[in-house]
C-alpha atoms as a PDB file:
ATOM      1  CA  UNK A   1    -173.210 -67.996  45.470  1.00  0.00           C
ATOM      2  CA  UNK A   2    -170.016 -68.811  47.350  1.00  0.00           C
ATOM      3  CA  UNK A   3    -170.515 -69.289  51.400  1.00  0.00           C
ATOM      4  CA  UNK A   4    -168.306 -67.483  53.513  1.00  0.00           C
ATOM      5  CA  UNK A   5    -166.528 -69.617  55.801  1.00  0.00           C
ATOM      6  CA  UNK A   6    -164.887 -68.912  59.113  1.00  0.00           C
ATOM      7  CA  UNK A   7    -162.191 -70.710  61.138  1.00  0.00           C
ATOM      8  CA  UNK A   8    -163.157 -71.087  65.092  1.00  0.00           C
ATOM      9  CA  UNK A   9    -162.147 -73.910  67.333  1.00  0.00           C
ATOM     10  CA  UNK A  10    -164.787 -76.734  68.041  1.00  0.00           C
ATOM     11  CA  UNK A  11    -164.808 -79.238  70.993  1.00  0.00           C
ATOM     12  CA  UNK A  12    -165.025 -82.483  69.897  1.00  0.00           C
ATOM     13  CA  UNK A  13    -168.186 -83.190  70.093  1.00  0.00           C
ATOM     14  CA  UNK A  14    -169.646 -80.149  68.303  1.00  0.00           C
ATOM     15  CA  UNK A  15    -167.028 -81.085  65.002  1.00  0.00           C
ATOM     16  CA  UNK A  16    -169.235 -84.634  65.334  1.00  0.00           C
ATOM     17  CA  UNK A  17    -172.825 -82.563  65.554  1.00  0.00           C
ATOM     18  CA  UNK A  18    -171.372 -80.394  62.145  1.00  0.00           C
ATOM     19  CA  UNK A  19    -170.311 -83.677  60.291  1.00  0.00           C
ATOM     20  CA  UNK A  20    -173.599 -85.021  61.191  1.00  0.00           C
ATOM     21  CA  UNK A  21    -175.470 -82.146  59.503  1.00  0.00           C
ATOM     22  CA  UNK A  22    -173.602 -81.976  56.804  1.00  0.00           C
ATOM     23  CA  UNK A  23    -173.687 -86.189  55.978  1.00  0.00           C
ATOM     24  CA  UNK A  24    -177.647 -85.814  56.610  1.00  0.00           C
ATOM     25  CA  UNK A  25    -177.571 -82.824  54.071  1.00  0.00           C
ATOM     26  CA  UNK A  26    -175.630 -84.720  51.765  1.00  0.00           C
ATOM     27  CA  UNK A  27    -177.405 -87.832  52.182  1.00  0.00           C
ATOM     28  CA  UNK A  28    -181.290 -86.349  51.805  1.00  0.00           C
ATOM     29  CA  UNK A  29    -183.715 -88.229  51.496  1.00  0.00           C
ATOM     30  CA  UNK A  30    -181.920 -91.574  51.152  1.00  0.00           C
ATOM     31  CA  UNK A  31    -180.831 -91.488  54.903  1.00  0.00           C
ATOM     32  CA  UNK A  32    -183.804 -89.328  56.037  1.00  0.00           C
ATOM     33  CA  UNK A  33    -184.670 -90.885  59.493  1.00  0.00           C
ATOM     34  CA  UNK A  34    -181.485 -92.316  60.952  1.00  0.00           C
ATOM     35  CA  UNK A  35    -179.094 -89.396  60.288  1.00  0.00           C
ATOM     36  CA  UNK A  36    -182.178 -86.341  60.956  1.00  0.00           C
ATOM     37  CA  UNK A  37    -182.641 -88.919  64.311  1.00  0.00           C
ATOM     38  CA  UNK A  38    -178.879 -89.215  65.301  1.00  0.00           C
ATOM     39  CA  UNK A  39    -177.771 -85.229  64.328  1.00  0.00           C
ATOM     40  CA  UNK A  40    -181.085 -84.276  66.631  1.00  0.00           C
ATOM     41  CA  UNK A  41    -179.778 -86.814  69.472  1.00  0.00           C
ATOM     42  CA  UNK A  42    -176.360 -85.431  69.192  1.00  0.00           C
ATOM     43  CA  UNK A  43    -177.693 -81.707  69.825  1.00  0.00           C
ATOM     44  CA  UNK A  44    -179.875 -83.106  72.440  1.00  0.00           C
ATOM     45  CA  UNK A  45    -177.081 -84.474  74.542  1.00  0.00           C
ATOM     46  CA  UNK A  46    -175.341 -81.275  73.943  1.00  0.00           C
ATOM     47  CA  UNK A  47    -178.007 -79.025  75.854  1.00  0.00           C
ATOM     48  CA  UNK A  48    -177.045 -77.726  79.322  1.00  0.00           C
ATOM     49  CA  UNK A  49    -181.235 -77.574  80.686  1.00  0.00           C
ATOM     50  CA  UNK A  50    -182.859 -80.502  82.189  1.00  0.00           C
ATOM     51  CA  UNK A  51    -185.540 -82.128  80.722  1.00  0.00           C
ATOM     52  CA  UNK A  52    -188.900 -82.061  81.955  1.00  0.00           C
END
């Protein structure tokens, strides 16, 4: 089944959190922890909330 796909500007670090997913996706499981660990990290640094 064919994705849709949609066009929609991205800052640049949101285009780095996509490629990220998408190598990790590609990669599973050969790359398993370091590209799960560095896509999470990205998304991490991309929250607005503190952490507690």
């Amino acid at each position: 089944m064919e994705q849709k796909k949609f066009l929609m500007e991205v800052t640049p670090d949101e285009k780095e959190l996509l490629e990220a997913i998408r190598n990790y996706n590609i990669s599973y499981p050969d790359g398993y922890p370091q590209l799960l660990w560095f896509a999470q990290e990205l998304f991490d640094n991309m929250l607005r909330q503190p952490y507690i």
